[in-house]
C-alpha atoms as a PDB file:
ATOM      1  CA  UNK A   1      19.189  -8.728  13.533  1.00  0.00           C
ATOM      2  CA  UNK A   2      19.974  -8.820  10.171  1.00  0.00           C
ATOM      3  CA  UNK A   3      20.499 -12.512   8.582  1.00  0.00           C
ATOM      4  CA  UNK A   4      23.174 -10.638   5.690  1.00  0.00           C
ATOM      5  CA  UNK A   5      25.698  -8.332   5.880  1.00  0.00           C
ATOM      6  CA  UNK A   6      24.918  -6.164   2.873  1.00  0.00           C
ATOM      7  CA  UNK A   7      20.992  -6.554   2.596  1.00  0.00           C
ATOM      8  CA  UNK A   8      18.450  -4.335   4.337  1.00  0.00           C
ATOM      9  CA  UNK A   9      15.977  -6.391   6.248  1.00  0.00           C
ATOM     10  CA  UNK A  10      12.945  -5.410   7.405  1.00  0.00           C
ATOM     11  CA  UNK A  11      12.370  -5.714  11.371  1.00  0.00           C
ATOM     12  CA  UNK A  12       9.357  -6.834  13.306  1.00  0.00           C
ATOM     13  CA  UNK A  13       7.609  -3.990  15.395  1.00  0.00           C
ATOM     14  CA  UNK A  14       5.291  -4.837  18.059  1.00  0.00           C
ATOM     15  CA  UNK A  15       5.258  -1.095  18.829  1.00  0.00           C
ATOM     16  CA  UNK A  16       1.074  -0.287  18.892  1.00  0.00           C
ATOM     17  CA  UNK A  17       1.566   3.615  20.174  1.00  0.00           C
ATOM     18  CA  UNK A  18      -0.498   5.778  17.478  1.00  0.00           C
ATOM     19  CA  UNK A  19      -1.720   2.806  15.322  1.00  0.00           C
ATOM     20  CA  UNK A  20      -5.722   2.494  14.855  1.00  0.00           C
ATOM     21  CA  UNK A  21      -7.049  -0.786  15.459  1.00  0.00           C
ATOM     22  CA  UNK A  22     -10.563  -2.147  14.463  1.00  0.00           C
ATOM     23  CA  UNK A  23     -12.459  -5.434  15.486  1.00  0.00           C
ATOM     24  CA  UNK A  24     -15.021  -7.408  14.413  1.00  0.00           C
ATOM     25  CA  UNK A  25     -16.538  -9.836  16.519  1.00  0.00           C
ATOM     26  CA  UNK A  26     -18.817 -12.169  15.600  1.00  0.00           C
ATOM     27  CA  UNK A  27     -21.403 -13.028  18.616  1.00  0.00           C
ATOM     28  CA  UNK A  28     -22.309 -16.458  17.700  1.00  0.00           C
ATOM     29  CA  UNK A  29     -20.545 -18.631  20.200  1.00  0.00           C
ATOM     30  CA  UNK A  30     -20.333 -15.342  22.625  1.00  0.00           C
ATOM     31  CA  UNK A  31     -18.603 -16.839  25.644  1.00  0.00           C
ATOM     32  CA  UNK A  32     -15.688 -18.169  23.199  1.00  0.00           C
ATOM     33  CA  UNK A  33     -15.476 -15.035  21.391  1.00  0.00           C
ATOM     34  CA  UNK A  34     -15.474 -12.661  23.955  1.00  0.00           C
ATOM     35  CA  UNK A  35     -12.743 -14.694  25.445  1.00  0.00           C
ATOM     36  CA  UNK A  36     -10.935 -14.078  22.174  1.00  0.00           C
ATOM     37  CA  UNK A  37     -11.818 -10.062  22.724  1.00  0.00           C
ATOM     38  CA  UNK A  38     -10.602  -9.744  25.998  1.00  0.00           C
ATOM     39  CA  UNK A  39      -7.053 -11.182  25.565  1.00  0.00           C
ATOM     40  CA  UNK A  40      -7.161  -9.611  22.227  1.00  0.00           C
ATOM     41  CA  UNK A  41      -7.559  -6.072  23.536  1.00  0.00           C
ATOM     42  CA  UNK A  42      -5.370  -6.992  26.645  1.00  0.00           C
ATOM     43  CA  UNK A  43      -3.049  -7.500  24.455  1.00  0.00           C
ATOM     44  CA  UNK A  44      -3.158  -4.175  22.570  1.00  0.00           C
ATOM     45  CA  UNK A  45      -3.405  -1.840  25.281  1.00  0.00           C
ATOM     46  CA  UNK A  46       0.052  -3.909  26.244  1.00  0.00           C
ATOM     47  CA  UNK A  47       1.545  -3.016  23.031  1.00  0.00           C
ATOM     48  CA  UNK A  48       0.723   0.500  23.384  1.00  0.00           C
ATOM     49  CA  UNK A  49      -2.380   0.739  21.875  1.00  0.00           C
ATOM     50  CA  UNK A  50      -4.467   3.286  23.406  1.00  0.00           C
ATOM     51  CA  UNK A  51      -8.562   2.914  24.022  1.00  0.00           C
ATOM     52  CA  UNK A  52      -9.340   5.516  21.781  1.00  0.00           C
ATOM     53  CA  UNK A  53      -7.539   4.105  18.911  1.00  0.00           C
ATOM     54  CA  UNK A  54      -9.559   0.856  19.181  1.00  0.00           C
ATOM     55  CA  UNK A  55     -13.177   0.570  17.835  1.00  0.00           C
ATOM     56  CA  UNK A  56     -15.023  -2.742  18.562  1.00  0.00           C
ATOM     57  CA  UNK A  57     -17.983  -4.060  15.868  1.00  0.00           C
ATOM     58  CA  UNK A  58     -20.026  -6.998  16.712  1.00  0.00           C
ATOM     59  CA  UNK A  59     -21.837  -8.878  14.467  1.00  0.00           C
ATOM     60  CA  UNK A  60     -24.299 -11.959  14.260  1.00  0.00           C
ATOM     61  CA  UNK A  61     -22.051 -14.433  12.799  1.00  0.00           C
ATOM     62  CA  UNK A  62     -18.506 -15.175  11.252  1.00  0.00           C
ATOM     63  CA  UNK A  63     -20.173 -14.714   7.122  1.00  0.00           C
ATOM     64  CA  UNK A  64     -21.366 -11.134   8.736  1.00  0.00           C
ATOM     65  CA  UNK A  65     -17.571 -10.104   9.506  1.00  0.00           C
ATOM     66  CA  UNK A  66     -16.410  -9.693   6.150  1.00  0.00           C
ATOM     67  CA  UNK A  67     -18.479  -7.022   5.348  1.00  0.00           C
ATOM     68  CA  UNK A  68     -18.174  -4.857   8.087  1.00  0.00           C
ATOM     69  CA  UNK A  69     -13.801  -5.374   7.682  1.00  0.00           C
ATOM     70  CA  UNK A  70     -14.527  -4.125   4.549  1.00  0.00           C
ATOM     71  CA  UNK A  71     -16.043  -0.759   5.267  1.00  0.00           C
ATOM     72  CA  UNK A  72     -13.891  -0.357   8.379  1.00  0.00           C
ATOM     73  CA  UNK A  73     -10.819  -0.789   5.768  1.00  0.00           C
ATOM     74  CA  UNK A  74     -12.503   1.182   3.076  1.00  0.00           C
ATOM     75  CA  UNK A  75     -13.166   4.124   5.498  1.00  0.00           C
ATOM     76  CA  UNK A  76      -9.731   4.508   5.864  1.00  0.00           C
ATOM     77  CA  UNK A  77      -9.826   5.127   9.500  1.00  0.00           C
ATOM     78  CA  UNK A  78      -7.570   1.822  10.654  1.00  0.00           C
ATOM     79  CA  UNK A  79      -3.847   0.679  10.503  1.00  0.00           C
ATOM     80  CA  UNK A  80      -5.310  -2.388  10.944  1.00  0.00           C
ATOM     81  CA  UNK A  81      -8.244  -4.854  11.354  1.00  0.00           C
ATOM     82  CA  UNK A  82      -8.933  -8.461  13.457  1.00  0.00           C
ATOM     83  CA  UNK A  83     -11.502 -10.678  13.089  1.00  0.00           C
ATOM     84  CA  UNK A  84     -12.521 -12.686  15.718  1.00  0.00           C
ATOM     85  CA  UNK A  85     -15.370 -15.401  15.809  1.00  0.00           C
ATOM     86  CA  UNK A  86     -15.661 -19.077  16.480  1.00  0.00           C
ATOM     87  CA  UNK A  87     -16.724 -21.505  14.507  1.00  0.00           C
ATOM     88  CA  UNK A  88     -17.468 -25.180  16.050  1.00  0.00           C
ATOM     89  CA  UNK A  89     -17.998 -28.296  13.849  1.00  0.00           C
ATOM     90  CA  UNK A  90     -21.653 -29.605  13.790  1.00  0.00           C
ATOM     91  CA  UNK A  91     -23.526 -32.943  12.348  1.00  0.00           C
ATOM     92  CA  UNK A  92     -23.623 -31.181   8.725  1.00  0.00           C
ATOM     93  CA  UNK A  93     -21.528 -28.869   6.069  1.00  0.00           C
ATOM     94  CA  UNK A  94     -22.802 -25.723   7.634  1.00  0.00           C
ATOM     95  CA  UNK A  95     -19.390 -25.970   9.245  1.00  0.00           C
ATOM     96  CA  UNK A  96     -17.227 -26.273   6.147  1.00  0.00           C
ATOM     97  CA  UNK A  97     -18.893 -23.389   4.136  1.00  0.00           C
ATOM     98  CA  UNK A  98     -18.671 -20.822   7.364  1.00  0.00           C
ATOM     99  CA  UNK A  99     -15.276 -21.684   7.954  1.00  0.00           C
ATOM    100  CA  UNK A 100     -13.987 -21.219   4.101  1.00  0.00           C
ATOM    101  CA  UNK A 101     -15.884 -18.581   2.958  1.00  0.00           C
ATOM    102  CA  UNK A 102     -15.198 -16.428   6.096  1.00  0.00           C
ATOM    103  CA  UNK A 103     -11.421 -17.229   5.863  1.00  0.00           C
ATOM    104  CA  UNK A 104     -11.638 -16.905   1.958  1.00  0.00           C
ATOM    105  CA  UNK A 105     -13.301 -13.334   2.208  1.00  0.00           C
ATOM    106  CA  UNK A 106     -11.175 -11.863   4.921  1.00  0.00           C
ATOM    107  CA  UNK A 107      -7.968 -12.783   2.598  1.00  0.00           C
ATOM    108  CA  UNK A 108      -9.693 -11.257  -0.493  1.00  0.00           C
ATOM    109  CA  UNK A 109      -9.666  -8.065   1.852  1.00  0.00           C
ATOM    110  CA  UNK A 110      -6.357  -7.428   2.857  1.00  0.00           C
ATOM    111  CA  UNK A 111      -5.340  -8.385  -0.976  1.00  0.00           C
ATOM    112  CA  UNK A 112      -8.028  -5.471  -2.076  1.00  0.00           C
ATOM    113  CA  UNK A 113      -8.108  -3.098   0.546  1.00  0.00           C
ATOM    114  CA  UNK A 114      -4.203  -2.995   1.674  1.00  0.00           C
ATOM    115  CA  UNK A 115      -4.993  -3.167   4.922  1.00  0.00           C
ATOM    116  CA  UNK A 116      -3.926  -5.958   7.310  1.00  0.00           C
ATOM    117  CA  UNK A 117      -6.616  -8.341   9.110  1.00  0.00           C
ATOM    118  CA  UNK A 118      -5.367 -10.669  11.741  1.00  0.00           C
ATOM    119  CA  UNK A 119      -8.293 -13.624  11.512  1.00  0.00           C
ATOM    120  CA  UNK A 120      -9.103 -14.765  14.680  1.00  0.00           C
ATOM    121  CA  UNK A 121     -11.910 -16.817  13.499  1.00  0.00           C
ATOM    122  CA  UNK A 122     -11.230 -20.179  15.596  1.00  0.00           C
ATOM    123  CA  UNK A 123     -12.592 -23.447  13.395  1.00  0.00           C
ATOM    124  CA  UNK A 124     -12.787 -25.785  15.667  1.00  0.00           C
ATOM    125  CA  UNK A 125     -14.246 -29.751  16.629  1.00  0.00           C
ATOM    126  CA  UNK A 126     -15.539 -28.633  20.160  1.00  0.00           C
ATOM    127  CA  UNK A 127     -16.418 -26.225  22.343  1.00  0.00           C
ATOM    128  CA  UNK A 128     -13.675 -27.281  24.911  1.00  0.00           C
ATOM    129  CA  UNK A 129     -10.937 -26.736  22.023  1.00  0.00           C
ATOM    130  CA  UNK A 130     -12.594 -23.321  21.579  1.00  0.00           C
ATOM    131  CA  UNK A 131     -11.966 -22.844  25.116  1.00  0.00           C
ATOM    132  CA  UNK A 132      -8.499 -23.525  25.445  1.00  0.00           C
ATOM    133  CA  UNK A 133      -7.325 -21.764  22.280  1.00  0.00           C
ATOM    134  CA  UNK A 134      -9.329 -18.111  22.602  1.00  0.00           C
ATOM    135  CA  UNK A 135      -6.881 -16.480  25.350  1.00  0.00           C
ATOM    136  CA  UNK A 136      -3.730 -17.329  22.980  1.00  0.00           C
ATOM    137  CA  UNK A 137      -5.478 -16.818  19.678  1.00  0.00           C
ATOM    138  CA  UNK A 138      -6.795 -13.421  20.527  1.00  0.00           C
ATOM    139  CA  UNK A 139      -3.187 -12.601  22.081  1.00  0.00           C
ATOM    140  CA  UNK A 140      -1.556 -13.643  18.291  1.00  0.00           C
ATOM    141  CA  UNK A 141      -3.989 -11.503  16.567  1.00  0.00           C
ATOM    142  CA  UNK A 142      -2.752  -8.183  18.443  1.00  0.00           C
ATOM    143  CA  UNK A 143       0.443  -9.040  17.497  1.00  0.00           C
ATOM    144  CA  UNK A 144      -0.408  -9.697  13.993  1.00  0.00           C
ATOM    145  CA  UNK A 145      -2.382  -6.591  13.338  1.00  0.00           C
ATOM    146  CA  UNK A 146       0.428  -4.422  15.130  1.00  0.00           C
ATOM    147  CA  UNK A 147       3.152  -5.561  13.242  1.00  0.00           C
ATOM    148  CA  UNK A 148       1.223  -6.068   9.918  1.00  0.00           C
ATOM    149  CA  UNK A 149       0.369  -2.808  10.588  1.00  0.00           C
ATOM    150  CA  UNK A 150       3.718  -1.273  11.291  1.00  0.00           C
ATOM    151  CA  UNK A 151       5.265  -3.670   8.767  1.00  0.00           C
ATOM    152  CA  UNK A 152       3.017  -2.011   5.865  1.00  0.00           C
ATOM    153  CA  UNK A 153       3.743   1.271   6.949  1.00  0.00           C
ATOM    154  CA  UNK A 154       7.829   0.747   6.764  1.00  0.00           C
ATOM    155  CA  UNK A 155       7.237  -0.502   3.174  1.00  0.00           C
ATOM    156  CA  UNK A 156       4.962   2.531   2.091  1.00  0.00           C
ATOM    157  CA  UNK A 157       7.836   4.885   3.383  1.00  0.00           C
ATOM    158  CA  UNK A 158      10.299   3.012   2.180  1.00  0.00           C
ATOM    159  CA  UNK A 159      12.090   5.294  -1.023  1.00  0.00           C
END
């Protein structure tokens, strides 16, 4: 539905057949995160994504994502990428610097590499807001990544 008459707008397409989709989860927080995983790739296959277009990376922590988005992106292999990981606030700044550096360095990504990253790092107060937000969170980052995805690939072909 376009919002003017005489200028082309670009639609949203939640259409996943033939995209490649990477994830990185981080397995600190496991139960959380593999909440966020299994709505995530729910979600995916519901979009049309098919199992063998999905490749799943786990890491120690959310600062260990990052890098392995990076050589997932840089190897060229992915329409897209999602980060998932949960970070829960503590007694000290551990909590700050995780959070924003994380966050910081999967937008430095995308910028560099081109390719979209739907962050699905929860920063959170608790472990029971953890809970209640991985199902929907992981659910939004399918999305994201599928129509980042498609989104990037209408503008590359666009003449």
């Amino acid at each position: 539905m376009s919002r003017f008459d005489n200028i082309f707008e670009f639609d949203s397409n939640l259409d996943g057949r033939e995209l490649s989709v990477g994830i990185v989860m981080s397995r600190f927080n496991r139960p959380v995160c593999e909440g966020l995983l299994s709505s995530c790739v729910a979600e995916l296959k519901r979009l049309g994504v098919a199992d063998e277009d999905m490749a799943i990376a786990t890491v120690p922590g959310a600062l260990e994502i990052p890098l392995v988005l990076q050589t997932m992106a840089q190897s060229g292999q992915y329409d897209a990428l999602i980060a998932l990981g949960a970070v829960i606030r503590g007694d000290t700044y551990h909590f700050e610097v995780v959070s924003n550096d994380a966050c910081r360095a999967i937008m430095e990504l995308q910028l560099h590499t081109g390719t979209p990253i739907a962050n699905g790092i929860l920063t959170c107060d608790t472990d029971e807001q953890a809970e209640v937000r991985m199902q929907p969170k992981g659910a939004e980052c399918a999305q994201a990544a599928v129509e980042m995805a498609n989104l990037q690939g209408a503008l590359s072909n666009d003449d």
